[in-house]
PDB file of N, CA and C in Angstrom:
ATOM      1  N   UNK A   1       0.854  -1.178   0.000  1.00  0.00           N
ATOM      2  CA  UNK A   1       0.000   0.000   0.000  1.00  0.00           C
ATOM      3  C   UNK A   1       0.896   1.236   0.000  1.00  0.00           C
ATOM      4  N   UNK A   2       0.592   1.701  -1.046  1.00  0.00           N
ATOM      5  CA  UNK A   2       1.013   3.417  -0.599  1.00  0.00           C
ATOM      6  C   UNK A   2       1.013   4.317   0.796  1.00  0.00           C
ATOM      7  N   UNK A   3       1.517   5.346   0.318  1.00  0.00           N
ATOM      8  CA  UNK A   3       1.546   6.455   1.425  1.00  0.00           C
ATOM      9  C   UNK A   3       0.210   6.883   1.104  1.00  0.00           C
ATOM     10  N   UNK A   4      -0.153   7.597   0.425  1.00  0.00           N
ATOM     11  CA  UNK A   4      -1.236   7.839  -0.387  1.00  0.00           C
ATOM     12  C   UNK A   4      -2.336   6.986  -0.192  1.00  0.00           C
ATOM     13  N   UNK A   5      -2.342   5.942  -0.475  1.00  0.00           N
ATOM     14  CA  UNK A   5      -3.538   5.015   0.251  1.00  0.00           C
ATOM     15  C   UNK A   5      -3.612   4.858   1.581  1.00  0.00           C
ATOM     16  N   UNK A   6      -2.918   4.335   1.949  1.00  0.00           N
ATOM     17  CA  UNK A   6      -2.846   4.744   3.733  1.00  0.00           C
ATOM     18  C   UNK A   6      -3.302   5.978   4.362  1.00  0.00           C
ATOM     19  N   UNK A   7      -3.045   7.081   3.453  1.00  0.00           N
ATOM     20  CA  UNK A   7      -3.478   8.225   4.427  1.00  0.00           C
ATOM     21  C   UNK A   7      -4.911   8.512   4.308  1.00  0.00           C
ATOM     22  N   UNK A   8      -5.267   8.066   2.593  1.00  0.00           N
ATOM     23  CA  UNK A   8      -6.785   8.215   2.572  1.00  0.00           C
ATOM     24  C   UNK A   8      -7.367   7.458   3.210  1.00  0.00           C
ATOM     25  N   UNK A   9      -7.128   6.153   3.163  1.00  0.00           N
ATOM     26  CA  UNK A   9      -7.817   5.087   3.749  1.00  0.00           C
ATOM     27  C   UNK A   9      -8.086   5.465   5.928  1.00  0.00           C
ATOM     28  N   UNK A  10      -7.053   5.610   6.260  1.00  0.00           N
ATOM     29  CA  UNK A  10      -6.633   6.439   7.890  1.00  0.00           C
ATOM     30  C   UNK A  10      -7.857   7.358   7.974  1.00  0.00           C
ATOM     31  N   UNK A  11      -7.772   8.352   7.077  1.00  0.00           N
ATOM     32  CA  UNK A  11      -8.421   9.946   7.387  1.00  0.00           C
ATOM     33  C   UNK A  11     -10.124   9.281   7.301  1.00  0.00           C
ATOM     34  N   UNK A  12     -10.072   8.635   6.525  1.00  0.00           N
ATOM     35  CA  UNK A  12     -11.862   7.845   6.257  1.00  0.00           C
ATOM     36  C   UNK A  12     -12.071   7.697   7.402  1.00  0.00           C
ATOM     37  N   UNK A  13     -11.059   6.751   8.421  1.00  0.00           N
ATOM     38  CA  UNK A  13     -11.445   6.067   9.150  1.00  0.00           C
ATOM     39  C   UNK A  13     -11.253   6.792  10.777  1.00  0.00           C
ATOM     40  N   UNK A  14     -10.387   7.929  10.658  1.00  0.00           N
ATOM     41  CA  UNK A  14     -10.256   8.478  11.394  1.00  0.00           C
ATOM     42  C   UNK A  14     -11.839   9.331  11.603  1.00  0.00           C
ATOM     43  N   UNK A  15     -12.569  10.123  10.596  1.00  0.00           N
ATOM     44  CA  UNK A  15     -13.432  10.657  10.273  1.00  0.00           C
ATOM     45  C   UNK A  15     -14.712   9.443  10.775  1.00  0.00           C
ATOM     46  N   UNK A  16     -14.673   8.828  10.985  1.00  0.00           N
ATOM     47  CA  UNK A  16     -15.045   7.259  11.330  1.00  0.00           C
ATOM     48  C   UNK A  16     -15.734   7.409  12.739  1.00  0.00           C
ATOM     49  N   UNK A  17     -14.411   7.475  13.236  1.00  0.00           N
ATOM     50  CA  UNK A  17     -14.599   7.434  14.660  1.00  0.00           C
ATOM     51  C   UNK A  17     -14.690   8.997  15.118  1.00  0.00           C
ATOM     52  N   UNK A  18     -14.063   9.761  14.958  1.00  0.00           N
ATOM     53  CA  UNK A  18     -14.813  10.833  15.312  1.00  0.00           C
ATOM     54  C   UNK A  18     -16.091  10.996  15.386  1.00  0.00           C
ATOM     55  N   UNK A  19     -16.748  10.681  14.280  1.00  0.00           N
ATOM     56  CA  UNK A  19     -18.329  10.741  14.230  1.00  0.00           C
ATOM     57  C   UNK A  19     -19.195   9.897  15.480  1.00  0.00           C
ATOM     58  N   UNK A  20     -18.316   8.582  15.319  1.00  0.00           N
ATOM     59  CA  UNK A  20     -19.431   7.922  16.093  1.00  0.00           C
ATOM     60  C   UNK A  20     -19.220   8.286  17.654  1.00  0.00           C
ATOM     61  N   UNK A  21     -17.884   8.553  18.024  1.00  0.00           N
ATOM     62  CA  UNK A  21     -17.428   8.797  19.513  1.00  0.00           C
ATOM     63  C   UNK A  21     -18.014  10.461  19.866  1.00  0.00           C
ATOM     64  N   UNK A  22     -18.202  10.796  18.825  1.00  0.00           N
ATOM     65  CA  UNK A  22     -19.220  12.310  18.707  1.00  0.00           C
ATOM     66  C   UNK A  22     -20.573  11.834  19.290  1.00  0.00           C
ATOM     67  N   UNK A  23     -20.900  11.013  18.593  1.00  0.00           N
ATOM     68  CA  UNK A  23     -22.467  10.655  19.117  1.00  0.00           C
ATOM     69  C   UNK A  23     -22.749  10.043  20.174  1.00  0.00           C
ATOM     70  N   UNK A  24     -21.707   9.817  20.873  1.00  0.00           N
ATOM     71  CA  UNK A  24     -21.811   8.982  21.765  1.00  0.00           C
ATOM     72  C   UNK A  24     -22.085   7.180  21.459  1.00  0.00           C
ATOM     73  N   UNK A  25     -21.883   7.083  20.134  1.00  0.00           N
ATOM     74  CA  UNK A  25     -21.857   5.594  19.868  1.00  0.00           C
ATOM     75  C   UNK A  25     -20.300   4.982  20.056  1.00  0.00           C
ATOM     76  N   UNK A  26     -20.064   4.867  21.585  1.00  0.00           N
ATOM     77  CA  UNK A  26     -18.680   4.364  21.940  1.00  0.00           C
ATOM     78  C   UNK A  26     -17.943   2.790  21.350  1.00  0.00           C
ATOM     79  N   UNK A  27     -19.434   2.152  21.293  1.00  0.00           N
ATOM     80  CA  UNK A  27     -19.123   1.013  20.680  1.00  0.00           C
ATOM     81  C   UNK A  27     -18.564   0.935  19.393  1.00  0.00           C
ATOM     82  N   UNK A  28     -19.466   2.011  18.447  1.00  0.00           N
ATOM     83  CA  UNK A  28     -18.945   1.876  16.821  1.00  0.00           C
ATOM     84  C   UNK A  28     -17.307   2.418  17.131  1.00  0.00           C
ATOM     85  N   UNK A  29     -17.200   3.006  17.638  1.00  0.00           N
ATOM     86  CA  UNK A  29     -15.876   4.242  17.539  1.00  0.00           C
ATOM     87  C   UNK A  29     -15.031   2.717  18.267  1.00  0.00           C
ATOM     88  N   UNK A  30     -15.154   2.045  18.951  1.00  0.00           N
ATOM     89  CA  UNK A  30     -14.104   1.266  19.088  1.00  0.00           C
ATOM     90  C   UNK A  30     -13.790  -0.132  18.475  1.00  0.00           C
ATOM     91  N   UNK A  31     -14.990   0.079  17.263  1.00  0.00           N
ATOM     92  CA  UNK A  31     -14.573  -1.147  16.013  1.00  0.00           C
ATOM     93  C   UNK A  31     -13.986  -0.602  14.899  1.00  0.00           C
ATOM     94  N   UNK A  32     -14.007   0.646  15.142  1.00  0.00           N
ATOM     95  CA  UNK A  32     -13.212   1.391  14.153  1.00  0.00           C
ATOM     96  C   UNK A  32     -11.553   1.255  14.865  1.00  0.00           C
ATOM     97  N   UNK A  33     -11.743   1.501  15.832  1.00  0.00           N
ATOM     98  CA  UNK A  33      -9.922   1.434  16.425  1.00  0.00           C
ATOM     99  C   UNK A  33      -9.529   0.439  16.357  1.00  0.00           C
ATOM    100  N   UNK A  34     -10.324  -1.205  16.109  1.00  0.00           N
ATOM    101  CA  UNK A  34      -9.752  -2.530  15.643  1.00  0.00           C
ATOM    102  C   UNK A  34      -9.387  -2.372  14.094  1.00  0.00           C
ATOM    103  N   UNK A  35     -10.451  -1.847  13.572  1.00  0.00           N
ATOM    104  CA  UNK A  35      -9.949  -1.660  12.094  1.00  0.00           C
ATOM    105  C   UNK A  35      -8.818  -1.045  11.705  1.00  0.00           C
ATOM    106  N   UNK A  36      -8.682  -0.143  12.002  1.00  0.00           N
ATOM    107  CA  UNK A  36      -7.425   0.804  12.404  1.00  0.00           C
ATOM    108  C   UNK A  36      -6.305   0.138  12.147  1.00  0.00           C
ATOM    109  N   UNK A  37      -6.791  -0.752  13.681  1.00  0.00           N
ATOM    110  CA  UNK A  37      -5.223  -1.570  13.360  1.00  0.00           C
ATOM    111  C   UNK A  37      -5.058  -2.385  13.163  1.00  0.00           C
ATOM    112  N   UNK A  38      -5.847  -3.124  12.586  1.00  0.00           N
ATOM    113  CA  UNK A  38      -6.051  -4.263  11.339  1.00  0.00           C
ATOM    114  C   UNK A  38      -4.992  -3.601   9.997  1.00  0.00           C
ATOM    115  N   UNK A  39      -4.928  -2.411  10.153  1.00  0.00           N
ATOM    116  CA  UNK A  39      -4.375  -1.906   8.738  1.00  0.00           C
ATOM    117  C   UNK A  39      -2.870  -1.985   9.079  1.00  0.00           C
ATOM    118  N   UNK A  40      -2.592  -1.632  10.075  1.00  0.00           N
ATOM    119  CA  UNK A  40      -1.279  -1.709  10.271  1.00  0.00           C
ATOM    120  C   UNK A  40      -0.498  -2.782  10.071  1.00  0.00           C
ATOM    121  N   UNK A  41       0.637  -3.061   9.745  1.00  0.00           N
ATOM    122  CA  UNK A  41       1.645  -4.108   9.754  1.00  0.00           C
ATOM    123  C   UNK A  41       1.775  -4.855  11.360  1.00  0.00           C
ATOM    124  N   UNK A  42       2.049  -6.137  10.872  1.00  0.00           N
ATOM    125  CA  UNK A  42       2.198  -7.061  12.152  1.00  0.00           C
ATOM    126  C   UNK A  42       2.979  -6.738  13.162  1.00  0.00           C
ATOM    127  N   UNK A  43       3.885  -6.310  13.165  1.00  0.00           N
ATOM    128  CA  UNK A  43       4.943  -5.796  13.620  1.00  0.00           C
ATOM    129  C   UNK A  43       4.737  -4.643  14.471  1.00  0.00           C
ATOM    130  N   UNK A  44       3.718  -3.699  13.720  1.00  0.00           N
ATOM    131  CA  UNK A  44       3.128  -2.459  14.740  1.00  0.00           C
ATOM    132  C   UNK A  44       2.024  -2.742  15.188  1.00  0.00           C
ATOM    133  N   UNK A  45       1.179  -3.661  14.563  1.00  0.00           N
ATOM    134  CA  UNK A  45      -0.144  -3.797  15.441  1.00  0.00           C
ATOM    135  C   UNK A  45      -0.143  -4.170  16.927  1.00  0.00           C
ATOM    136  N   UNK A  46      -0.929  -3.521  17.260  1.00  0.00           N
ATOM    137  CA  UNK A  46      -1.484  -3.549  18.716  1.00  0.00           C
ATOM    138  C   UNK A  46      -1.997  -5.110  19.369  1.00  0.00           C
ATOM    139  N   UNK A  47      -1.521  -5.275  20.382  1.00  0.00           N
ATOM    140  CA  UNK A  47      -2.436  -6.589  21.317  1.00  0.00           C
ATOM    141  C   UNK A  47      -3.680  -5.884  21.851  1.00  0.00           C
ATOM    142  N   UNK A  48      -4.614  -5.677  21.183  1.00  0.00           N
ATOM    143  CA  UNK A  48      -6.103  -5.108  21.950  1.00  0.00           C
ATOM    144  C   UNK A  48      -6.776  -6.157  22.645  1.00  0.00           C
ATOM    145  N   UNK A  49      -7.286  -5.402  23.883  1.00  0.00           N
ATOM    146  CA  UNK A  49      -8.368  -6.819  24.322  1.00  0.00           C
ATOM    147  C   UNK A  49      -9.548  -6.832  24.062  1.00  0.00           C
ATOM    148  N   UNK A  50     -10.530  -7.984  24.267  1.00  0.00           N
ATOM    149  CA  UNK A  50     -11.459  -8.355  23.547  1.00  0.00           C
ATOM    150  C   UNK A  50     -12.880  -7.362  24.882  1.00  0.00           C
ATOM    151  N   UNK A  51     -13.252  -7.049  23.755  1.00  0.00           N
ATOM    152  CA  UNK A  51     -14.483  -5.741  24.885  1.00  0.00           C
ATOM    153  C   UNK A  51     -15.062  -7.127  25.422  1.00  0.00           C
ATOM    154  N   UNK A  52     -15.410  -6.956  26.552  1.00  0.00           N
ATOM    155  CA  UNK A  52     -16.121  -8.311  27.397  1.00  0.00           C
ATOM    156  C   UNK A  52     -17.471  -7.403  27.557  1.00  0.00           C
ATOM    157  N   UNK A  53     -17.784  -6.088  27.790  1.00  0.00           N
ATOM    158  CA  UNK A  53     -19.157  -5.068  27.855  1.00  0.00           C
ATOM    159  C   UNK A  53     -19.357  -3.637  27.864  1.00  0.00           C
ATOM    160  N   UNK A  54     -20.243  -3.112  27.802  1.00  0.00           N
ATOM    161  CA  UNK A  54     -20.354  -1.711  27.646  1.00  0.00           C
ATOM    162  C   UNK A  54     -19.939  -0.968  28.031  1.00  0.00           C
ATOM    163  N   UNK A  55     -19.662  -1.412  29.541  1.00  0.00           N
ATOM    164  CA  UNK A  55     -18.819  -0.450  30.513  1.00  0.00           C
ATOM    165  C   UNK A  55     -17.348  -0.433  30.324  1.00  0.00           C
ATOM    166  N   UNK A  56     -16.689  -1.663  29.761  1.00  0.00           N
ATOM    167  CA  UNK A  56     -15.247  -1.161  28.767  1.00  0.00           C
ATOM    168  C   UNK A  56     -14.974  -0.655  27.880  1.00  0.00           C
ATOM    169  N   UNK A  57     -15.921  -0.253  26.754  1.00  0.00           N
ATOM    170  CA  UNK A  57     -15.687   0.522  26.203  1.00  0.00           C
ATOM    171  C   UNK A  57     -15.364   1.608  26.013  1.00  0.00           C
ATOM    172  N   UNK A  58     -15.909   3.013  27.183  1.00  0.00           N
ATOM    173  CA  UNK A  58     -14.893   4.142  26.824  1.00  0.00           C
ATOM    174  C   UNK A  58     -13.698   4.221  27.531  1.00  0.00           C
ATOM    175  N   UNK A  59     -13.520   3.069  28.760  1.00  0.00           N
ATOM    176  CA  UNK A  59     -11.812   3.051  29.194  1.00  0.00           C
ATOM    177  C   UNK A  59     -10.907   2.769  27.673  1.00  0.00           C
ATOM    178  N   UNK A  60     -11.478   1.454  27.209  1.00  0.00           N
ATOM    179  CA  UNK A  60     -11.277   1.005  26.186  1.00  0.00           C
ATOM    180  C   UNK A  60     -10.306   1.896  24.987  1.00  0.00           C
ATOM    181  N   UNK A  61     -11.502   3.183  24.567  1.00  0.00           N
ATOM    182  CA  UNK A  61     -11.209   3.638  23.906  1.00  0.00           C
ATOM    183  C   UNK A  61     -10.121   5.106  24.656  1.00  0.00           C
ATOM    184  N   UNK A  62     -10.091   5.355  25.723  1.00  0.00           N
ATOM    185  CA  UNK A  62      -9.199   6.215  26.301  1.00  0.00           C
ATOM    186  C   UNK A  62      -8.000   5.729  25.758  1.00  0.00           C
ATOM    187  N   UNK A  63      -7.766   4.657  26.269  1.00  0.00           N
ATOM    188  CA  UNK A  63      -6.344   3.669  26.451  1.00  0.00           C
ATOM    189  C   UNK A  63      -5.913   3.239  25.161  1.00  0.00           C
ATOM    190  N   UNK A  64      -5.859   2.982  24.070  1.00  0.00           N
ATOM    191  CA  UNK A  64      -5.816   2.802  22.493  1.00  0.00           C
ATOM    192  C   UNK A  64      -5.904   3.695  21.941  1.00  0.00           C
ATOM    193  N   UNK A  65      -6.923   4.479  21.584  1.00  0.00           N
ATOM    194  CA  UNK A  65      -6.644   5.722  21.160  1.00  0.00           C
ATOM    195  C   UNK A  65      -5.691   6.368  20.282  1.00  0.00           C
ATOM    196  N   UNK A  66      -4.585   6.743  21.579  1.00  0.00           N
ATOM    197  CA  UNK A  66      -3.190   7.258  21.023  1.00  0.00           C
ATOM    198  C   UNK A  66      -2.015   6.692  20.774  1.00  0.00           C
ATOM    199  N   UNK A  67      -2.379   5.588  20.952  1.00  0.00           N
ATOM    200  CA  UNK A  67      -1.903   4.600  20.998  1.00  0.00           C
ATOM    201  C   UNK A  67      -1.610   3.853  19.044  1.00  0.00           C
ATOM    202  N   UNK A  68      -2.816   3.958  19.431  1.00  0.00           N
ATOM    203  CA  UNK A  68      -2.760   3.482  17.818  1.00  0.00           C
ATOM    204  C   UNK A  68      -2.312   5.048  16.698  1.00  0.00           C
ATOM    205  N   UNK A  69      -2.729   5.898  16.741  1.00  0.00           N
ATOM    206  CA  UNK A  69      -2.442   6.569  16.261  1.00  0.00           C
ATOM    207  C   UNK A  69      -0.735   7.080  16.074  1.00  0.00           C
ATOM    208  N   UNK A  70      -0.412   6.583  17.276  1.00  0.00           N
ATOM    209  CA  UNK A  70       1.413   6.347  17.777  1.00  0.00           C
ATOM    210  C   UNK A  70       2.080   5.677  16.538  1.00  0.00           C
ATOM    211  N   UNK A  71       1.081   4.502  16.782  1.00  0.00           N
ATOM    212  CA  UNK A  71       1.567   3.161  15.711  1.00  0.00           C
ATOM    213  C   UNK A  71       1.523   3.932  14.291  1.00  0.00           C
ATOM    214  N   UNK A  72       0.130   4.397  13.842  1.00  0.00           N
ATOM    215  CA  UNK A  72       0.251   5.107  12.329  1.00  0.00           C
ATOM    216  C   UNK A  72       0.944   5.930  12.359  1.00  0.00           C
ATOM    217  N   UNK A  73       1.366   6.967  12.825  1.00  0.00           N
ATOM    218  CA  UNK A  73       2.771   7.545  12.593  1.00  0.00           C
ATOM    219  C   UNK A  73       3.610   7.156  12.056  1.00  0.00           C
ATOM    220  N   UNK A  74       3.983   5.950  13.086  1.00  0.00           N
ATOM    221  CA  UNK A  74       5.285   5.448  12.962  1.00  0.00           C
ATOM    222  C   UNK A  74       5.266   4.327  11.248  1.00  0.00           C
ATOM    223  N   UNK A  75       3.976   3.899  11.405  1.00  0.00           N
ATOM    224  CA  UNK A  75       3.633   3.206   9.618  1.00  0.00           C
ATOM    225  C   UNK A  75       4.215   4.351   8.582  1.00  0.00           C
ATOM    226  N   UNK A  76       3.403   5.659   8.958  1.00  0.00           N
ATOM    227  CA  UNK A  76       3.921   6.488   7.728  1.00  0.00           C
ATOM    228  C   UNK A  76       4.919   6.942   7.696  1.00  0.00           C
ATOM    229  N   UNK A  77       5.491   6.548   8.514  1.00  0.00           N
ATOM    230  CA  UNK A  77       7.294   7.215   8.644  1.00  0.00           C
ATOM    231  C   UNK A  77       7.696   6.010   7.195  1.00  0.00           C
ATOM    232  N   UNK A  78       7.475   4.827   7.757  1.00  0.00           N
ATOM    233  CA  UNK A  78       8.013   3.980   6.973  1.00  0.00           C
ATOM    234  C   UNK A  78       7.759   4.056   5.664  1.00  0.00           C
ATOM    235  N   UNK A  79       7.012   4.250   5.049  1.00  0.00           N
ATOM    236  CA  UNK A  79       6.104   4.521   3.737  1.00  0.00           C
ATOM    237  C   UNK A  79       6.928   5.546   3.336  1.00  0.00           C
ATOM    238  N   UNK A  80       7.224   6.836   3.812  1.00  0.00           N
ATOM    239  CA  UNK A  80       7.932   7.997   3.502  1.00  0.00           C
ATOM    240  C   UNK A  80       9.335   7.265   3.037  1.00  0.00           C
ATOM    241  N   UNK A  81       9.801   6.624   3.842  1.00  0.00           N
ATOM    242  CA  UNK A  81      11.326   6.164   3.431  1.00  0.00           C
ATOM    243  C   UNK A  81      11.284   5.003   2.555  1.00  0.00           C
ATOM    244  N   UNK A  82      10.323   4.318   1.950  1.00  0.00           N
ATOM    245  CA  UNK A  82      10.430   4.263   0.859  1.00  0.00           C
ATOM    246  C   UNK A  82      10.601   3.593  -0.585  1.00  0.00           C
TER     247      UNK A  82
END
């Protein structure tokens, strides 16, 4: 995948979860942060745990978060070089 695909594909999905963690749909917004990092390479993907209920979900999504977004950084660093 491109840089270029990656970033469109990211910003979709970033735009993703904003929306739903906007609405207070905590659940959608944190199947988007699996997807997320489904995209990433093995190597950077995340060990997420498996939501067991409702009430983990916005720790859930506190804790991953920036986490993942850490990780895409560090994807597009790689992409940049090349």
């Amino acid at each position: 995948m491109s840089l270029h695909e990656f970033d469109a594909l990211i910003e979709r999905m970033q735009l993703a979860f904003e929306y739903a963690a906007n609405l207070g749909q905590y659940t959608e917004a944190a199947k988007v942060l699996y997807q997320m990092n489904d995209q990433l390479p093995d190597d950077l993907q995340l060990s997420l745990e498996e939501l067991e209920n409702e009430n983990a979900v916005r720790p859930f999504i506190s804790e991953y978060q920036y986490k993942i977004r850490s990780a895409i950084i560090e994807y597009r660093q790689r992409l940049m070089n090349f």
